[in-house]
Protein backbone atom coordinates (compact mmCIF):
# COMPACT_ATOMS: atom_id res chain seq x y z
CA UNK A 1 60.29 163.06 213.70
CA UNK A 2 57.85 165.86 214.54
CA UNK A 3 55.89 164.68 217.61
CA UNK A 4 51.91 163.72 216.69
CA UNK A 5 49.37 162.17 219.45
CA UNK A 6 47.92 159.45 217.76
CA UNK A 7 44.44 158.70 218.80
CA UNK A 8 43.19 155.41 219.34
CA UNK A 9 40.10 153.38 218.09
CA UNK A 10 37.99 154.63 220.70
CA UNK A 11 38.87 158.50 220.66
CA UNK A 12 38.13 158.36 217.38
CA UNK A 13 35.12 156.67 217.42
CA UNK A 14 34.08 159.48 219.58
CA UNK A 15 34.48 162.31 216.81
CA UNK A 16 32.17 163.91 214.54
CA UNK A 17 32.67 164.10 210.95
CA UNK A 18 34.34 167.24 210.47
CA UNK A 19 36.91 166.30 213.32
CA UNK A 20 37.13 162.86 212.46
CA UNK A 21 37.66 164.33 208.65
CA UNK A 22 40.76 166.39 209.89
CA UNK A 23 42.26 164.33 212.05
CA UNK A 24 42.96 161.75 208.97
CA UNK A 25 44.16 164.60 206.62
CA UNK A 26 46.85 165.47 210.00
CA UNK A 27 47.42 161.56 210.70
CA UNK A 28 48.31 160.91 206.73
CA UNK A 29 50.64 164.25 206.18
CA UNK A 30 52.56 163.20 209.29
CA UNK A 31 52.83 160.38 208.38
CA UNK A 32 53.64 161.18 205.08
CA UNK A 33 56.14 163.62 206.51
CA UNK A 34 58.00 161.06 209.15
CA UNK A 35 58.55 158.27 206.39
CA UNK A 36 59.70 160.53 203.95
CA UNK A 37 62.31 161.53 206.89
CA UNK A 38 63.45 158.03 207.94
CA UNK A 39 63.72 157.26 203.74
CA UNK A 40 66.60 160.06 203.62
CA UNK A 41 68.06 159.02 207.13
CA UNK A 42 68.22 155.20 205.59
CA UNK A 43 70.59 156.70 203.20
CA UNK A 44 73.02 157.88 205.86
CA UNK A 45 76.34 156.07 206.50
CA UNK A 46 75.71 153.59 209.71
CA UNK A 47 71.84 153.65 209.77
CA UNK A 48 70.44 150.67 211.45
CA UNK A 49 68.17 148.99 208.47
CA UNK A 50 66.04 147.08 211.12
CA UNK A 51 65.51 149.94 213.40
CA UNK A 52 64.32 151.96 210.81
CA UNK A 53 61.89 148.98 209.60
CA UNK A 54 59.96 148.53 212.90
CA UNK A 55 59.66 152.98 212.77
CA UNK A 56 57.88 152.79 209.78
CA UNK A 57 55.68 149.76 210.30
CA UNK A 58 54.68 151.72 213.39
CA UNK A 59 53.15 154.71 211.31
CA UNK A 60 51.57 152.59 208.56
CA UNK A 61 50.04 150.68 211.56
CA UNK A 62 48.74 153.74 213.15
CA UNK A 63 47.29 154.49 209.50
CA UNK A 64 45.39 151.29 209.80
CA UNK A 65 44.24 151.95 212.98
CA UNK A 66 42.75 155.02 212.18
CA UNK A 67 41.10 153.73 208.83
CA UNK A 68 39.21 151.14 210.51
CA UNK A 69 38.16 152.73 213.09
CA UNK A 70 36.71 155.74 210.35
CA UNK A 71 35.22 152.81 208.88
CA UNK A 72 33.59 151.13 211.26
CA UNK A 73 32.23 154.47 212.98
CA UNK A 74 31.04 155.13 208.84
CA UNK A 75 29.45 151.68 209.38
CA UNK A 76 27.41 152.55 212.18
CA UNK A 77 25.81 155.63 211.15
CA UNK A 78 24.79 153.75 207.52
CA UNK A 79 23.47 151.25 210.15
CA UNK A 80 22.01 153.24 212.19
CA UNK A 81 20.24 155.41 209.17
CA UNK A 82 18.76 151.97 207.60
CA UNK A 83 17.25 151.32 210.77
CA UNK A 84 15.47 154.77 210.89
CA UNK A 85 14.62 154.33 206.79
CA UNK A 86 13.14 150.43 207.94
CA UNK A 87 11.18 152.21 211.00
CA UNK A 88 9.83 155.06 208.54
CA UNK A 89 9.26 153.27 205.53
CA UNK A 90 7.66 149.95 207.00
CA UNK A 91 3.94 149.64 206.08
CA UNK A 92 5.13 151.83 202.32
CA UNK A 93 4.46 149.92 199.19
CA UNK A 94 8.02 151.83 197.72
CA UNK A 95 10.59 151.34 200.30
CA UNK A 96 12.90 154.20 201.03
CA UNK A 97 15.23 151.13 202.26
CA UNK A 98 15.58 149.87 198.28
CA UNK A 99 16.66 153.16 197.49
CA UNK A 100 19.54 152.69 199.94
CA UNK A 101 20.25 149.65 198.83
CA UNK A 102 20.54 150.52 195.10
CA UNK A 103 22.82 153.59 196.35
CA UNK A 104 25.50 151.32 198.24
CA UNK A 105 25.55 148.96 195.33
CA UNK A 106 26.41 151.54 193.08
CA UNK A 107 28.97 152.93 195.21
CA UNK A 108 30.19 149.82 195.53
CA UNK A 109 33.68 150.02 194.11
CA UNK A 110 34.09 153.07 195.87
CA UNK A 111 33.08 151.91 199.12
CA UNK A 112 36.17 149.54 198.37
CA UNK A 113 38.92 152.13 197.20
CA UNK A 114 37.59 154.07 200.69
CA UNK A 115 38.90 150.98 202.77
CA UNK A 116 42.27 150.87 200.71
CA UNK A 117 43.35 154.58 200.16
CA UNK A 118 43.21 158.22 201.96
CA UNK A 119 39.73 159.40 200.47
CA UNK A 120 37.94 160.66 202.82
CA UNK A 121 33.88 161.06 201.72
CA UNK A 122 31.21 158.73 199.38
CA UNK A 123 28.66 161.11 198.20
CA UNK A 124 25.45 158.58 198.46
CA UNK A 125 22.53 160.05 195.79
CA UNK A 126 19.01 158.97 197.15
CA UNK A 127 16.37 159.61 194.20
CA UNK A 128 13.32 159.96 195.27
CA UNK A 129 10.91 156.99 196.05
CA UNK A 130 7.68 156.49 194.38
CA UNK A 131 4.27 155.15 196.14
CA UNK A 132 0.76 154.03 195.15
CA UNK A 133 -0.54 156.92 197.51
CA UNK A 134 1.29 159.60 195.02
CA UNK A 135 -1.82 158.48 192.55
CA UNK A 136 -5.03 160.53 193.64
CA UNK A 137 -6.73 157.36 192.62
CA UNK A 138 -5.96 154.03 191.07
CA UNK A 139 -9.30 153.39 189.99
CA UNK A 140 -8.56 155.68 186.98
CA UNK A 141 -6.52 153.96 185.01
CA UNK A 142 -7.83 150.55 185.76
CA UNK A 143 -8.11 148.02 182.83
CA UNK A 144 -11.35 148.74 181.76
CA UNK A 145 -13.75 145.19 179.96
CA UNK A 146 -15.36 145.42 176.88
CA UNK A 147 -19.36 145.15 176.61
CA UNK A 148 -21.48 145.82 179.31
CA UNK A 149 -22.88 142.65 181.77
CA UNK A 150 -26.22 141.87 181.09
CA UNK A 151 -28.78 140.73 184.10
CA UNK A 152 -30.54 137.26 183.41
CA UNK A 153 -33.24 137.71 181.15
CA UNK A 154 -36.15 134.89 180.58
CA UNK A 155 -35.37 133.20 176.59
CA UNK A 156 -38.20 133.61 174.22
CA UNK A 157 -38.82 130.69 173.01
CA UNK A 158 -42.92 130.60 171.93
CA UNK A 159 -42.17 131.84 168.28
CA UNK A 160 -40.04 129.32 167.09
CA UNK A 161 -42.71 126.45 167.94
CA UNK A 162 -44.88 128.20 165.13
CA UNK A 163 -44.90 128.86 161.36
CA UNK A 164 -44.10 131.59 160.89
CA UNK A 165 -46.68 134.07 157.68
CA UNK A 166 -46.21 138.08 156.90
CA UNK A 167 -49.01 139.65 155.96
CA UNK A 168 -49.60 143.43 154.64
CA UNK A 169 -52.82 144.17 155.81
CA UNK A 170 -54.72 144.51 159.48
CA UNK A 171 -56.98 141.37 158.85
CA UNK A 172 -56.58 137.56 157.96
CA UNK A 173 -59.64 136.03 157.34
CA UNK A 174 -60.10 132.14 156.53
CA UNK A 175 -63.15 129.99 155.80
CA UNK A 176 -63.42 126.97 157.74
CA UNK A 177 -65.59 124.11 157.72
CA UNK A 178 -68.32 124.44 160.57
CA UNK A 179 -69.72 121.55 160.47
CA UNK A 180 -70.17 118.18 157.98
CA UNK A 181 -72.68 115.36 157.93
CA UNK A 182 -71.49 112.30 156.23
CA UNK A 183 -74.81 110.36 155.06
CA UNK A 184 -72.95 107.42 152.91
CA UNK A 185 -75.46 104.73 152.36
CA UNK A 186 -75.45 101.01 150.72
CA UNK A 187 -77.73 100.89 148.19
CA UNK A 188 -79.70 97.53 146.24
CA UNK A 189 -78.84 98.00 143.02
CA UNK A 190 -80.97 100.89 141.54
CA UNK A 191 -82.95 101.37 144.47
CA UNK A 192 -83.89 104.98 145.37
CA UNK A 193 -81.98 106.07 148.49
CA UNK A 194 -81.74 109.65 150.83
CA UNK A 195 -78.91 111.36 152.08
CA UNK A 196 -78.41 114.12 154.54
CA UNK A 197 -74.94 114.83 153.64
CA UNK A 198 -73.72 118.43 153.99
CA UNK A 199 -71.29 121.13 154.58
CA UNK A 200 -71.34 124.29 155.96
CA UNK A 201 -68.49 127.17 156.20
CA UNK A 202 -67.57 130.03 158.63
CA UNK A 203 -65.97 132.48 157.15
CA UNK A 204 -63.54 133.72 160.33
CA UNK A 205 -61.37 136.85 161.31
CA UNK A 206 -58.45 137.67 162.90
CA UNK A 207 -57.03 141.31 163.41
CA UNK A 208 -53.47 142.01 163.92
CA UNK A 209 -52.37 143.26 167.29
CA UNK A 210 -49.51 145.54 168.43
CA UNK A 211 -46.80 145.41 170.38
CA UNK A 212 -45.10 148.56 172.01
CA UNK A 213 -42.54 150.13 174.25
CA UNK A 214 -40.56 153.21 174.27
CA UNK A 215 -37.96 155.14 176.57
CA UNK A 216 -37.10 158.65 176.72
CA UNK A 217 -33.24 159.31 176.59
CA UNK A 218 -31.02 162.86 176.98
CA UNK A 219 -29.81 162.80 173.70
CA UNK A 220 -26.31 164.25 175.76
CA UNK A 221 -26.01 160.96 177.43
CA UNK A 222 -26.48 159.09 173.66
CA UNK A 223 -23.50 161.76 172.37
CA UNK A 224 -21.53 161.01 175.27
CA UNK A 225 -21.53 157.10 175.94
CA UNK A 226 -21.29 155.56 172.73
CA UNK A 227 -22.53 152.25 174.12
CA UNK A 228 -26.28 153.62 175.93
CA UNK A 229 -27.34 154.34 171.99
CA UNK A 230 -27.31 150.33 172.07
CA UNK A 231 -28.38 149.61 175.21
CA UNK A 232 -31.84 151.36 174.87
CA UNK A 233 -32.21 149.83 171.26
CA UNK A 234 -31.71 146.40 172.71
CA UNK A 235 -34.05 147.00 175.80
CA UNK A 236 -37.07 148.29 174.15
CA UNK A 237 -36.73 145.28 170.90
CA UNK A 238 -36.05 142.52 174.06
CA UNK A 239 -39.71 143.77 176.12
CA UNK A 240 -41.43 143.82 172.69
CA UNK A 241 -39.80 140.50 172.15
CA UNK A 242 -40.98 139.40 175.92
CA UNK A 243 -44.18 140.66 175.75
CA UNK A 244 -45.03 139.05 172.50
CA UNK A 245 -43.06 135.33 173.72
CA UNK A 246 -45.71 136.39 177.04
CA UNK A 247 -48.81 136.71 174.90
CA UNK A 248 -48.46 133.98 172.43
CA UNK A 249 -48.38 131.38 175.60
CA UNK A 250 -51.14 133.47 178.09
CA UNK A 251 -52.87 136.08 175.67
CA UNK A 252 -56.74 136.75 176.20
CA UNK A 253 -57.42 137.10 172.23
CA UNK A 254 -59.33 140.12 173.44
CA UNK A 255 -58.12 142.99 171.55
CA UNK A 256 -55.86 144.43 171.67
CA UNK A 257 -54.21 141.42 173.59
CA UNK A 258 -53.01 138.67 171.40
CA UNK A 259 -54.88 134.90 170.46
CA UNK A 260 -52.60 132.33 172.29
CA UNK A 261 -52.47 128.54 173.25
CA UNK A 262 -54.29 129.57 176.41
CA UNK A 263 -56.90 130.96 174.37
CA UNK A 264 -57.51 128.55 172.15
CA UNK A 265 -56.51 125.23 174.18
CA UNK A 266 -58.92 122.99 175.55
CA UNK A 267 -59.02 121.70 179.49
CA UNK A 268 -58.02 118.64 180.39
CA UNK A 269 -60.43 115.88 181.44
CA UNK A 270 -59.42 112.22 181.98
CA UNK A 271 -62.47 111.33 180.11
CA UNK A 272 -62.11 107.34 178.87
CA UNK A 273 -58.74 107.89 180.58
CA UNK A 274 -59.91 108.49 183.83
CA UNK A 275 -58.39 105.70 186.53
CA UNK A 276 -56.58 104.17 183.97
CA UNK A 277 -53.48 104.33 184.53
CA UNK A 278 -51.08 101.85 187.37
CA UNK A 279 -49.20 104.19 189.65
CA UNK A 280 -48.93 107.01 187.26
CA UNK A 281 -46.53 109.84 186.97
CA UNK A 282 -45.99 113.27 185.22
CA UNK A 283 -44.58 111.58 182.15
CA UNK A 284 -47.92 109.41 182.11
CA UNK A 285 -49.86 112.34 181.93
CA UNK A 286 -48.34 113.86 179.11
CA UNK A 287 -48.91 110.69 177.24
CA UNK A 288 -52.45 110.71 177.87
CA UNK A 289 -52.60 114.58 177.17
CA UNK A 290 -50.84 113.43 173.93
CA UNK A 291 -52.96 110.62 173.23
CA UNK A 292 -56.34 112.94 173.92
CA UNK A 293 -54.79 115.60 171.24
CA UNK A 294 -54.53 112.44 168.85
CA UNK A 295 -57.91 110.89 169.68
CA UNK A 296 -59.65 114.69 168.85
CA UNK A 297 -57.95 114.76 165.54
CA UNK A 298 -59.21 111.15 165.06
CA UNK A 299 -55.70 109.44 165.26
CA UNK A 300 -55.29 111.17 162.17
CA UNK A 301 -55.01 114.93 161.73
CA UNK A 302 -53.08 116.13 164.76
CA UNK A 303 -49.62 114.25 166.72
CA UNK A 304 -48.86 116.37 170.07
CA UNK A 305 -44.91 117.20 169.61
CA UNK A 306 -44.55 119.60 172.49
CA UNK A 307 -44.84 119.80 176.04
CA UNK A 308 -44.59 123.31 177.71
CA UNK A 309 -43.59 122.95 181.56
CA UNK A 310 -42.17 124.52 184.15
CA UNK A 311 -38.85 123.94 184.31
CA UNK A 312 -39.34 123.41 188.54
CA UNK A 313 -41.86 120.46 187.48
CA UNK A 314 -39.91 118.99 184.69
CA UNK A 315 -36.62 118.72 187.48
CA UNK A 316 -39.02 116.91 189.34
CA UNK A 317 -40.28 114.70 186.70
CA UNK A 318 -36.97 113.22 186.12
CA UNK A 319 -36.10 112.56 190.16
CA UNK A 320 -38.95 110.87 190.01
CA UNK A 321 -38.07 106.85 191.50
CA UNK A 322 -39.75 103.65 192.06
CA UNK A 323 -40.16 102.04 195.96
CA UNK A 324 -36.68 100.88 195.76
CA UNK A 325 -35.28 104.15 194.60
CA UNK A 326 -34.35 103.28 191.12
CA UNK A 327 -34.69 105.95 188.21
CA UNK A 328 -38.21 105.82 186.61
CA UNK A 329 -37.13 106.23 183.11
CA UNK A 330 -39.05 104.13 180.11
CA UNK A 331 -37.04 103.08 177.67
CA UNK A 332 -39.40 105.62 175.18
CA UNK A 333 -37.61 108.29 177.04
CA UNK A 334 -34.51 110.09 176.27
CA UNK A 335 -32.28 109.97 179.33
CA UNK A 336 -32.63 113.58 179.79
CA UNK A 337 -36.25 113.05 180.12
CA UNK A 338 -36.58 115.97 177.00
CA UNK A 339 -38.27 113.54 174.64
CA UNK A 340 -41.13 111.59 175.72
CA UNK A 341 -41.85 109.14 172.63
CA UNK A 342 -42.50 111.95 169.79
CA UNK A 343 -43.33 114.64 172.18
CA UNK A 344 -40.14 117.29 172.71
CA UNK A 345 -40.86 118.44 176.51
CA UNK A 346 -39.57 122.82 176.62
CA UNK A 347 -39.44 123.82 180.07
CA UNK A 348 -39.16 127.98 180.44
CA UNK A 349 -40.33 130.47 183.61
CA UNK A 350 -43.28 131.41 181.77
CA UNK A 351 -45.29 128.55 181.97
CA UNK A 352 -46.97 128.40 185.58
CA UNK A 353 -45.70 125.84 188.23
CA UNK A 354 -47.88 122.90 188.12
CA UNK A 355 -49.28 123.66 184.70
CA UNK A 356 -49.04 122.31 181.51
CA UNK A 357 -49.62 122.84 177.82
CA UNK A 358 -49.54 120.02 175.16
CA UNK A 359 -50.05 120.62 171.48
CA UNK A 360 -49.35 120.24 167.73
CA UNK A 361 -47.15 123.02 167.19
CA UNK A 362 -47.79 122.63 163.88
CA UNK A 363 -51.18 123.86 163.67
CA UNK A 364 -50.31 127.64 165.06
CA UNK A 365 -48.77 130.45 162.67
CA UNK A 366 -47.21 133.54 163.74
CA UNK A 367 -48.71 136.45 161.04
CA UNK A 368 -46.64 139.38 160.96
CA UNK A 369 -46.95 142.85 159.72
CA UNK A 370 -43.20 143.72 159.18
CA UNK A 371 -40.69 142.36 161.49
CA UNK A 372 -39.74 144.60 164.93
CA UNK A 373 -39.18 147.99 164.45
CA UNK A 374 -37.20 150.49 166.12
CA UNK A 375 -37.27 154.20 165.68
CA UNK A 376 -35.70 157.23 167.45
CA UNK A 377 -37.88 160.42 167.22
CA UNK A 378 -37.55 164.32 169.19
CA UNK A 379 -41.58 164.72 168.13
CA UNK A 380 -43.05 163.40 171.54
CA UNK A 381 -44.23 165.89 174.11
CA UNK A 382 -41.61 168.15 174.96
CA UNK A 383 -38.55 166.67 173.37
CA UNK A 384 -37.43 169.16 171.26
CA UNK A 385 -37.62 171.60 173.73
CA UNK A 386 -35.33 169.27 176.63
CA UNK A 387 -33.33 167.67 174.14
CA UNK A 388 -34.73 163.93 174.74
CA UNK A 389 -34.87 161.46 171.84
CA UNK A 390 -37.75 158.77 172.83
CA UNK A 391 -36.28 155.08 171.44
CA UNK A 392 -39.77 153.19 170.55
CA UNK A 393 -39.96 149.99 169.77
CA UNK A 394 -42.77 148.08 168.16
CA UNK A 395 -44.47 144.79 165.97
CA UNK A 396 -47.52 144.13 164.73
CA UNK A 397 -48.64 140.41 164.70
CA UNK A 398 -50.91 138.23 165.85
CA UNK A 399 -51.49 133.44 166.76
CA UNK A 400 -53.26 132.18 164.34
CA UNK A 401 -55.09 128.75 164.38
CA UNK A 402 -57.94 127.89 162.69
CA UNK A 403 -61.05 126.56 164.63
CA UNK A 404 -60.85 123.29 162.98
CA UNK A 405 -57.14 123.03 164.91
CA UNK A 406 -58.42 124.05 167.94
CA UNK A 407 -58.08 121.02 169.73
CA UNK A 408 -54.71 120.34 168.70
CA UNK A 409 -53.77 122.38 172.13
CA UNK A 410 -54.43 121.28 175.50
CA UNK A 411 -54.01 122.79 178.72
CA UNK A 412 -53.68 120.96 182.04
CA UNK A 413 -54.20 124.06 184.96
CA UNK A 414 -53.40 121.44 187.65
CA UNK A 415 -50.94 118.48 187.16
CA UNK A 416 -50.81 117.07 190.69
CA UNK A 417 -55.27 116.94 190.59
CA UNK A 418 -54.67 115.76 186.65
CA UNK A 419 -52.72 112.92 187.80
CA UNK A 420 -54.76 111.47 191.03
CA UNK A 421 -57.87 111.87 187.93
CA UNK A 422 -55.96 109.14 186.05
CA UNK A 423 -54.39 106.92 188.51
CA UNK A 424 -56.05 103.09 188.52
CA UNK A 425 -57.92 102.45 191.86
C-alpha cells in the first residue's frame, strides 16, 4: 500500500479549516485506495484472511480517529462562538444565542450524517435578530384607552331638592298675603258685636338671572381631535351647572346674583329651646332646627326634610360615642346616620364646615327660562380673523320662595356655639 503519515488526534486538532479540510479528503482516498488493494489481494491464491482483517480494521480505525478528532475540534469553535454570542448578546431583549440555537436544531440531522459519513462542511444560516431598540419608540404604537380621565369634580346636587317651573318671560310675580288679623268673636244671641278682621296682599317680584361661561377654541384643534369638540361643550355646561348648584345654596338675591336658601333662611336662635337639651349632640340640633321650622309654620304648614352639611361634620356626627365608647345612634336614626326621623341629612363640599342649613325643600322652585344652552359662534372679537370658535354656555333661572315660606329655611352659621346654646345646665 502507498505509504500515508497518519496524523493523530492532537496534530489535527492543531489545523485550520482548510488544512484540516484536506487532510480528510487525502486520509479517505487513501484509504479508499489501500482497501480497495487488499480486496483484490484477498482474492489471490494463499492470502492470509486474518492478516488481511487486522490491515483493514487499521485504516477504518485511523478514519475514526480522524473524524472525531474533526469533530470535536468543530465542537470547540461552535463552543467557543456561543460563548462570544452569550458575552455580546447578554443584556439584549432578542438573543443572538436563540438564533444559534434554532440554526443547530435545524441542522440537526445533518450534524448527525457529519459524524457518520465523509462530508466535510454544515453551512449554519443565522437570520438576523430583532430588538425592541430597532423601534425609534414604543410609545407609538401603545394600546391607546377610550375616553379621556376626568379630574374630581364637586356633584350638583341643590336643584333636585326643588320643584322644578319654566317660565317664558324675565319676571314672576306672585301676591302674597302680608299680613291677617283674625277677630272671631262669641256672640249672645243677636247681640251687636266688632271685628277687626283683615287681610292685606303684597304683590311681589322676582327677575330671572343668568348664568354664563364661554371659552375660545382654534377651530384647527376642534378639526383635528375629534374628542376636544366635547370636552369644551362639557366644561362650559358643568361651570354653568356649578355656578348655578353654587348660587342656589350661597346666592346674595342681589342682581344679577341668584335668591338662595342663604338668602332667604332665617338664623338660628335656641329661643324656648335654649338649655334644653341633656348632653346634646349634632343630631340634637338638627331636631331642634327641625322642630323650630315646624313651630314657625305652626306645626302645620312646613315639615323640615333636609339637612345640608358638610360632609367633614356629618363623618363626625356619626363617630360620635357615649362615656363608655358605645355608638350614639337613636333608634329614629338610620344606621348610616342619613335619616334623622323624617329629615334626609345631604352632605356635599359646598356647604361650609361647621354650618348648617335645614329646610322644607318643598317650599323652593327652580323657574327656568329654557334649559342650558350651548352655542358655538366665530362673531366674538377677532375670531373670524384667527380662526377661533368661542363655545358659550348659558341658563337663565332664578330660587323662588314666596315670603310666606320664608321660614321654612334655617341656617345655623355655627354648629359647635349652636349646640353649647342648647345644652341643659
Amino acid at each position: 500500500m502507498k505509504e500515508f503519515k497518519v496524523k493523530s488526534s492532537e496534530e489535527i486538532a492543531k489545523l485550520n479549516e482548510e488544512d484540516n479540510a484536506k487532510y480528510f479528503a487525502s486520509l479517505l482516498d487513501w484509504q479508499t485506495k489501500s482497501i480497495e488493494e487488499l480486496t483484490a489481494k484477498s482474492k489471490e491464491d494463499g492470502a492470509k484472511k486474518e492478516e488481511l482483517d487486522a490491515q483493514i480494521k487499521e485504516l477504518t480505525s485511523a478514519n475514526i480517529t480522524a473524524m472525531k478528532s474533526t469533530l470535536e475540534n468543530q465542537g470547540g469553535v461552535i463552543a467557543k462562538l456561543v460563548k462570544e454570542v452569550e458575552a455580546k448578546t447578554e443584556n439584549e431583549p432578542v438573543t443572538f444565542k436563540n438564533a444559534i440555537y434554532t440554526a443547530l436544531t435545524e441542522k440537526a440531522d445533518e450534524l448527525k450524517t457529519l459524524a457518520e459519513s465523509s462530508q466535510k462542511n454544515i453551512r449554519l444560516e443565522i437570520k438576523a435578530s430583532q430588538g425592541a431598540s430597532d423601534i425609534t419608540s414604543g410609545t407609538d404604537f401603545a394600546d391607546m384607552l377610550p375616553g379621556v380621565g376626568q379630574i374630581a369634580t364637586r356633584q350638583t346636587f341643590m336643584r333636585s331638592l326643588f320643584n322644578q317651573r319654566n317660565t317664558n318671560k324675565e319676571y314672576i310675580k306672585y301676591n302674597d298675603q302680608e299680613s291677617v288679623v283674625r277677630d272671631a268673636k262669641n256672640v249672645a244671641a243677636c247681640a251687636a258685636s266688632t271685628h277687626t278682621s283683615k287681610i292685606t296682599w303684597q304683590v311681589r317680584t322676582l327677575q330671572i338671572t343668568k348664568v354664563r361661561d364661554y371659552v375660545d377654541v382654534c377651530i384647527d384643534m376642534m378639526d383635528d381631535y375629534e374628542w376636544v369638540s366635547g370636552e369644551i361643550r362639557d366644561l362650559v355646561s358643568t361651570d354653568v351647572a356649578l355656578k348655578v348648584d353654587e348660587g342656589l345654596l350661597l346666592g346674595t338675591d342681589v342682581y344679577p346674583e341668584l335668591n338662595s336658601v342663604d338668602a332667604v333662611a332665617s338664623t338660628f336662635a335656641a329661643g324656648s329651646y335654649a338649655t334644653s337639651v341633656q348632653a346634646p349632640t349634632l343630631v340634637d340640633l338638627i331636631q331642634v332646627a327641625s322642630c323650630q321650622i315646624s313651630d314657625a309654620g305652626l306645626n302645620n304648614k312646613f315639615s323640615a326634610n333636609v339637612a345640608l352639611l358638610n360632609p367633614a361634620d356629618k363623618c363626625l356626627m356619626t363617630l360620635e360615642k357615649d362615656a363608655n365608647n358605645n355608638y350614639l345612634i337613636p333608634n329614629w336614626i338610620t344606621s348610616d346616620g342619613m335619616n334623622i326621623g323624617a329629615v334626609r341629612v345631604i352632605t356635599n363640599s359646598l356647604v361650609p364646615a361647621n354650618e348648617m342649613y335645614v329646610m322644607d325643600s318643598t317650599k323652593g322652585t327652580v323657574v327656568s327660562r329654557r334649559g342650558t344652552t350651548v352655542e358655538f359662534g366665530f362673531e366674538n372679537n377677532d375670531n373670524f380673523e384667527k380662526e377661533l370658535v368661542t363655545v358659550k354656555a348659558y341658563e337663565r333661572l332664578n330660587f323662588l320662595v314666596r315670603n310666606v315660606d320664608a321660614n321654612a329655611f334655617m341656617h345655623v352659621p355655627d354648629i359647635d356655639a349652636a349646640i353649647i346654646a342648647i345644652t341643659k345646665l
